[in-house]
N, C-alpha and C. Protein backbone atom coordinates (compact mmCIF):
# COMPACT_ATOMS: atom_id res chain seq x y z
N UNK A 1 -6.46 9.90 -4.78
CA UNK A 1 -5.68 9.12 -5.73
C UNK A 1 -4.28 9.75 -5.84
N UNK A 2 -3.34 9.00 -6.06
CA UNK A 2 -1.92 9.63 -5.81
C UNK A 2 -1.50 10.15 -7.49
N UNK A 3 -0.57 10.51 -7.07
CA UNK A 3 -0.14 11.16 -8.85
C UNK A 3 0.07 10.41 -9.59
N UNK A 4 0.96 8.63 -9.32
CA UNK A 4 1.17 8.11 -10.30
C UNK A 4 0.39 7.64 -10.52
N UNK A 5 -1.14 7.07 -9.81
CA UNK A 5 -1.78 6.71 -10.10
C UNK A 5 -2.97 7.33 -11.40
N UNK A 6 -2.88 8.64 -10.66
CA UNK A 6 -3.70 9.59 -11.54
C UNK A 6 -3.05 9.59 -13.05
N UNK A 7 -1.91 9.43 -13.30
CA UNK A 7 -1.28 9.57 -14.63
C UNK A 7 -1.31 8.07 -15.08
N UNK A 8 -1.62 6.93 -14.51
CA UNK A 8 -1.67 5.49 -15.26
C UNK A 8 -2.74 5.56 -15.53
N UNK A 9 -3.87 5.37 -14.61
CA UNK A 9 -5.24 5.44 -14.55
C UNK A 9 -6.17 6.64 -15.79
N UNK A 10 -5.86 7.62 -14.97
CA UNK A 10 -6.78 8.84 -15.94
C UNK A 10 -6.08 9.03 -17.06
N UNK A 11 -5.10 9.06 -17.24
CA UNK A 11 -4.39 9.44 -18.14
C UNK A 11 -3.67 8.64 -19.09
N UNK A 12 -4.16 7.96 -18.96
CA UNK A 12 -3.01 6.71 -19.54
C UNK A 12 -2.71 6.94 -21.46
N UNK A 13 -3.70 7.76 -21.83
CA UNK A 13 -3.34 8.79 -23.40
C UNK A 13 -2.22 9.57 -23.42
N UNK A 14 -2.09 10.10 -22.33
CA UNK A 14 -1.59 11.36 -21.78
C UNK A 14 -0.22 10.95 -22.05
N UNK A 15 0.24 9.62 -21.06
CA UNK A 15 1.17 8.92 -21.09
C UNK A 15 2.02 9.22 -22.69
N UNK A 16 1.09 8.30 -22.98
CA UNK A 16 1.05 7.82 -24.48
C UNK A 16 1.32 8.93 -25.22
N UNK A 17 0.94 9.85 -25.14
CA UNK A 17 0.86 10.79 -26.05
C UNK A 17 2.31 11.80 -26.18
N UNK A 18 2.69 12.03 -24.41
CA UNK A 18 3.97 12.27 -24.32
C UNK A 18 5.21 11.11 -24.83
N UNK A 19 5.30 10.07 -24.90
CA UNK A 19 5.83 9.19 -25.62
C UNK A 19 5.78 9.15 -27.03
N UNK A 20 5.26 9.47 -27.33
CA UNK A 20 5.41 10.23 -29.15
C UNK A 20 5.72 11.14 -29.57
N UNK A 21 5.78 12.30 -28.14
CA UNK A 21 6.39 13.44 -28.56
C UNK A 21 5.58 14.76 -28.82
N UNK A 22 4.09 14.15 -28.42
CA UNK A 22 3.35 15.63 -28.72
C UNK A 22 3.42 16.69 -27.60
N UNK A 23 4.17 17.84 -28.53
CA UNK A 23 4.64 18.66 -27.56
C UNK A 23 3.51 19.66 -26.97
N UNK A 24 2.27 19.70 -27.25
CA UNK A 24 1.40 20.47 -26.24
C UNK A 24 1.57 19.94 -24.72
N UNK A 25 1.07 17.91 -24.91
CA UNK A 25 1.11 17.49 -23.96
C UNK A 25 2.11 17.16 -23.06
N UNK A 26 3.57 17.09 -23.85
CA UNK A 26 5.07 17.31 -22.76
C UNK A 26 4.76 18.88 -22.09
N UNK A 27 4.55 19.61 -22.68
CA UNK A 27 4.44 21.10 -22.17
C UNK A 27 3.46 21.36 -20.93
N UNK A 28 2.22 20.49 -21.12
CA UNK A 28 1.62 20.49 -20.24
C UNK A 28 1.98 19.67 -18.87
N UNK A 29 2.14 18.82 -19.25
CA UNK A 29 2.97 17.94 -17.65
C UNK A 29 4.27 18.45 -17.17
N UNK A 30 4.73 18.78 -18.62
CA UNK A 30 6.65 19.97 -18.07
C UNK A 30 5.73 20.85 -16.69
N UNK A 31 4.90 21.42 -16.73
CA UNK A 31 4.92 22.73 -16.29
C UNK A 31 3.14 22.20 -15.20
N UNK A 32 3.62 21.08 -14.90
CA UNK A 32 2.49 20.86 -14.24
C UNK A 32 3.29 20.43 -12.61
N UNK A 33 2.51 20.07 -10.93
CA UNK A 33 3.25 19.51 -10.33
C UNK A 33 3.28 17.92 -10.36
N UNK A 34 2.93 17.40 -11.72
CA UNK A 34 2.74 15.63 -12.03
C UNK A 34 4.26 15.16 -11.64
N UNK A 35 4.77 15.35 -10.45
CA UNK A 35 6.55 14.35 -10.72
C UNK A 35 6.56 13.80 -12.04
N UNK A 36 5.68 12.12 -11.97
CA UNK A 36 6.09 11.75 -12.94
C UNK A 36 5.39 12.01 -14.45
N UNK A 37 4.51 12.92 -14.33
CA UNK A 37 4.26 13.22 -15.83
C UNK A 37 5.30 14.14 -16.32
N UNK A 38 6.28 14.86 -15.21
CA UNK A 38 7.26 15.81 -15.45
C UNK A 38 8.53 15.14 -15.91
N UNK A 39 8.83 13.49 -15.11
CA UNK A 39 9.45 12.85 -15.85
C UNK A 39 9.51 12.11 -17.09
N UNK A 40 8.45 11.87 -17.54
CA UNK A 40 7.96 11.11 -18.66
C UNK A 40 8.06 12.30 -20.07
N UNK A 41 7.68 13.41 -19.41
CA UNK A 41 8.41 14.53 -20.39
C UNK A 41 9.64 15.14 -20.29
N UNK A 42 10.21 15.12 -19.96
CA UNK A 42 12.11 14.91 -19.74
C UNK A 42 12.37 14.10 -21.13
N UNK A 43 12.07 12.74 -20.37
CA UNK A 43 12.40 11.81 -21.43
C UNK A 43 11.86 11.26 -22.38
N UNK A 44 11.03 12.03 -22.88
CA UNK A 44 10.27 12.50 -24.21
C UNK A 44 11.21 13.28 -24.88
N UNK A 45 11.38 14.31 -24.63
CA UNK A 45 11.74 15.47 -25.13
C UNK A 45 13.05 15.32 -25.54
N UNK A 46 14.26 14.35 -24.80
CA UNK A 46 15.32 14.04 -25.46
C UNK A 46 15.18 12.67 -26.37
N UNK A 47 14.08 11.77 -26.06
CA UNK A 47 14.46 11.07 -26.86
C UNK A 47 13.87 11.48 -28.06
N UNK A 48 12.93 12.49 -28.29
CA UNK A 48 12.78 13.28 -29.32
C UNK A 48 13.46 14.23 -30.04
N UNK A 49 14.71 14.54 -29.57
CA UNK A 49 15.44 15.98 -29.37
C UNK A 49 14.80 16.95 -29.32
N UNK A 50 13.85 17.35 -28.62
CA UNK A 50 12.88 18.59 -28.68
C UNK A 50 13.67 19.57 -28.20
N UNK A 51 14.66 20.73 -29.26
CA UNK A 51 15.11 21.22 -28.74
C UNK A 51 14.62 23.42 -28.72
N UNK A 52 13.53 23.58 -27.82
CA UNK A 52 12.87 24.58 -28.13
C UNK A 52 13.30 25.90 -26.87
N UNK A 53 13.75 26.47 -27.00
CA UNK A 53 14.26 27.82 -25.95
C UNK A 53 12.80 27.62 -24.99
N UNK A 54 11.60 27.89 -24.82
CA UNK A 54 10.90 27.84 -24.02
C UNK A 54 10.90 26.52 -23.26
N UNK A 55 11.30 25.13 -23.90
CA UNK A 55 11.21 23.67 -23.07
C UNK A 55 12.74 24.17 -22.60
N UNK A 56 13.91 23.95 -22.80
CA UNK A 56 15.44 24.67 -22.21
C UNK A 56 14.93 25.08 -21.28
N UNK A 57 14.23 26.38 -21.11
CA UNK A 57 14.33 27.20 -20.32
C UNK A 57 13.58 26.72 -18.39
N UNK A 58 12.55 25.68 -19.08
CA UNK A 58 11.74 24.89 -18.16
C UNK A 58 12.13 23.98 -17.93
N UNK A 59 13.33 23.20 -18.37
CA UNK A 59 14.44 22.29 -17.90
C UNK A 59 15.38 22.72 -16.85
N UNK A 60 16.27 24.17 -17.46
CA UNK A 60 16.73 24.78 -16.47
C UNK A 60 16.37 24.96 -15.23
N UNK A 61 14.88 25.82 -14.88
CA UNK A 61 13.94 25.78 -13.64
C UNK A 61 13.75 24.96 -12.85
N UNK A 62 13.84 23.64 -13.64
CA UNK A 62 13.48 22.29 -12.64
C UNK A 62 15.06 21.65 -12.40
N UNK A 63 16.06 22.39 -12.58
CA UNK A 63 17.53 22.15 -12.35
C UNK A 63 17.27 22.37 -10.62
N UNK A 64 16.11 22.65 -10.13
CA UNK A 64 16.46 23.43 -8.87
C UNK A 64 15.07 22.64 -7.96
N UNK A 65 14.49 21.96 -9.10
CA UNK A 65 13.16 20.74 -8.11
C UNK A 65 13.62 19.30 -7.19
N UNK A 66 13.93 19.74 -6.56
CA UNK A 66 15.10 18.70 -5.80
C UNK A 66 13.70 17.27 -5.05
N UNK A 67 12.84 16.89 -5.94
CA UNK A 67 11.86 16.14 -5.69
C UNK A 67 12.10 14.60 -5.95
N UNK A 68 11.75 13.90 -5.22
CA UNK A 68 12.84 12.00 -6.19
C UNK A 68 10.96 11.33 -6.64
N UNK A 69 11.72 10.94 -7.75
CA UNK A 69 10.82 10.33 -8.51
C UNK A 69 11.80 9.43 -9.43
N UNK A 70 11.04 8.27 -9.58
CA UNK A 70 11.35 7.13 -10.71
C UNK A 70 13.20 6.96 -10.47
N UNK A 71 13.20 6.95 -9.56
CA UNK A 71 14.97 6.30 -9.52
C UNK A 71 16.08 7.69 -9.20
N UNK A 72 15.73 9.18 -9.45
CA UNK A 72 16.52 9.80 -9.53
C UNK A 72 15.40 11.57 -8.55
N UNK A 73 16.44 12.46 -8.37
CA UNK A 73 15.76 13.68 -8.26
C UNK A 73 15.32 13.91 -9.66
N UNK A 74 14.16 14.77 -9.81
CA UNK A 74 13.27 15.83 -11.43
C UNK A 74 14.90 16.63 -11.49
N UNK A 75 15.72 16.95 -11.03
CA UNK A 75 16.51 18.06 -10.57
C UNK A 75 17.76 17.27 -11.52
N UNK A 76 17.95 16.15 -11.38
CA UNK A 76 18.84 15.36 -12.24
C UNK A 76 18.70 15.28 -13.49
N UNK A 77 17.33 14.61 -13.53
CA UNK A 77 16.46 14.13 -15.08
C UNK A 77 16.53 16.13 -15.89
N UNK A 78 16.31 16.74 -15.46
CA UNK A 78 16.56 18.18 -15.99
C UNK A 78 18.16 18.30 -16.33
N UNK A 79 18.69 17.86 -15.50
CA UNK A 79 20.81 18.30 -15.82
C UNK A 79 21.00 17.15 -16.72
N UNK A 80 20.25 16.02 -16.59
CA UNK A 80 21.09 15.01 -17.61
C UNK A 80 20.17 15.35 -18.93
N UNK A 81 19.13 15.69 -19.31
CA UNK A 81 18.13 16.53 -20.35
C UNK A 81 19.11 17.61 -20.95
N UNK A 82 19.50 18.33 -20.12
CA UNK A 82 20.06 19.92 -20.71
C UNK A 82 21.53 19.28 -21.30
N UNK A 83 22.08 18.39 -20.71
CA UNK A 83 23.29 17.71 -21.91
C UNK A 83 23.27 17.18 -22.47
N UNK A 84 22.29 16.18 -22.65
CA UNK A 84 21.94 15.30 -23.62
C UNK A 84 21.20 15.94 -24.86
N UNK A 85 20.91 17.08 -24.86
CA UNK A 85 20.39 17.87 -25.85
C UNK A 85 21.58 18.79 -26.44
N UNK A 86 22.79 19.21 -25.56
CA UNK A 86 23.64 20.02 -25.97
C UNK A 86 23.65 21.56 -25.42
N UNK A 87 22.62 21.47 -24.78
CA UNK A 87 22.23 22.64 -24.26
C UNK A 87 23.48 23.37 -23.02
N UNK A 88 23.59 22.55 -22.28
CA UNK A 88 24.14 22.77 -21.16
C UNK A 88 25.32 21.81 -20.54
N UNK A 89 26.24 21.74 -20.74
CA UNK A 89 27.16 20.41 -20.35
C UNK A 89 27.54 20.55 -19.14
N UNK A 90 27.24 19.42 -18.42
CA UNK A 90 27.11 18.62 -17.05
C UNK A 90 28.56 18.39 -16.93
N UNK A 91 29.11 19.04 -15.90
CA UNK A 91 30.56 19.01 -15.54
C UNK A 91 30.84 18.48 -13.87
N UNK A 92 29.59 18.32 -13.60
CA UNK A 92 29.83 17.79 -11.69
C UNK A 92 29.91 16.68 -11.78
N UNK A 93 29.86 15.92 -10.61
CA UNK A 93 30.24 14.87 -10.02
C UNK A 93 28.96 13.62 -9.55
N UNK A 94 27.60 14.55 -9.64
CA UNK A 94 26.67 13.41 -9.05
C UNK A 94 26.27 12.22 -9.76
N UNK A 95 26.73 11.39 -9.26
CA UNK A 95 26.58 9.88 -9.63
C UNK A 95 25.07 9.71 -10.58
N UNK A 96 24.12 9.76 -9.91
CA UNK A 96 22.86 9.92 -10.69
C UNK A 96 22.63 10.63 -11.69
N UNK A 97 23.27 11.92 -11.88
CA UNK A 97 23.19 12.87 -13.09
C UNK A 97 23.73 11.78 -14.40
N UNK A 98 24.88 11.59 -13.76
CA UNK A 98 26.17 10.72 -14.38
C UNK A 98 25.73 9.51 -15.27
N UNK A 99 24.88 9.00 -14.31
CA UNK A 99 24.70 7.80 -14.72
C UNK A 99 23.50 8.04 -16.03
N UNK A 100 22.23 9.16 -15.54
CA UNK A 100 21.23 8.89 -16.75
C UNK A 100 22.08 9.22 -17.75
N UNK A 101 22.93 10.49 -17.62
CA UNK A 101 23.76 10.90 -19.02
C UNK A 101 24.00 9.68 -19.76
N UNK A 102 24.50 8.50 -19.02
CA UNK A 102 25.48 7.52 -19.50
C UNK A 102 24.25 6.76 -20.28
N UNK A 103 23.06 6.66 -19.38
CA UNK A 103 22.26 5.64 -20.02
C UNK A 103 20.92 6.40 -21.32
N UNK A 104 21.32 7.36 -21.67
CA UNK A 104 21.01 8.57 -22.88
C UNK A 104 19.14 8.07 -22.44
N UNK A 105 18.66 8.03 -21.42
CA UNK A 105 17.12 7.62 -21.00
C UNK A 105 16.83 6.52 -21.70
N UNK A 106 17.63 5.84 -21.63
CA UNK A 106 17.24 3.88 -22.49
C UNK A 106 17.03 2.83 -21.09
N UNK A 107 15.68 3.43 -20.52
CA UNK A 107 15.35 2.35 -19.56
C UNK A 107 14.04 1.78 -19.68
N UNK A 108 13.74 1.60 -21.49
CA UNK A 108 12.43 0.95 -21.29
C UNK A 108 11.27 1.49 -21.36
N UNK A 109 11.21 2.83 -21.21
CA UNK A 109 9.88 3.22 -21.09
C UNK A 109 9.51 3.81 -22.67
N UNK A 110 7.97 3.36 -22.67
CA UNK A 110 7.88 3.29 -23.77
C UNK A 110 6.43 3.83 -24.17
């Protein structure tokens, strides 16, 4: 079974649960190799402002997961996370960084 499948299918709480913001379960997919449970907690976590030195610090790390998932690299969704929180301000040039910044993770998912 593939990952996204495994996270619709088995998990589909899981989902859910990171979408509300419970931070055991962002923590657990942050720091799991789920791509997209890693994205779904990204954009949890800002649209929550979860702003905790240990999640930062595991944002930073994945500044360097150069993996594509859901429209963008994990590597983006982490740089446009670390500014959109205040953490870290995004001063380059990549179009994709650029753009989630622009779209503050308002694509629907819910």
């Amino acid at each position: 079974m593939t990952k996204l499948k495994e996270l619709k299918n088995s998990s589909e709480s899981a989902k859910d649960a990171i979408m509300r913001g419970d931070i055991s379960v962002i923590e657990k997919y942050l720091n799991s190799d789920n791509n997209l449970g890693i994205i779904f907690s990204i954009v949890s976590i800002v649209k929550h402002e979860i702003n905790l030195d240990h999640i930062n610090n595991r944002l930073k790390e994945l500044k360097s997961k150069d993996e594509f998932e859901f429209c963008a690299n994990i590597s983006a969704y982490a740089c446009a996370a670390l500014d959109l929180l205040g953490v870290e301000k995004y001063v380059g040039n990549d179009k994709s960084i650029i753009q989630l910044i622009k779209s503050n993770f308002n694509f629907g998912i819910s």
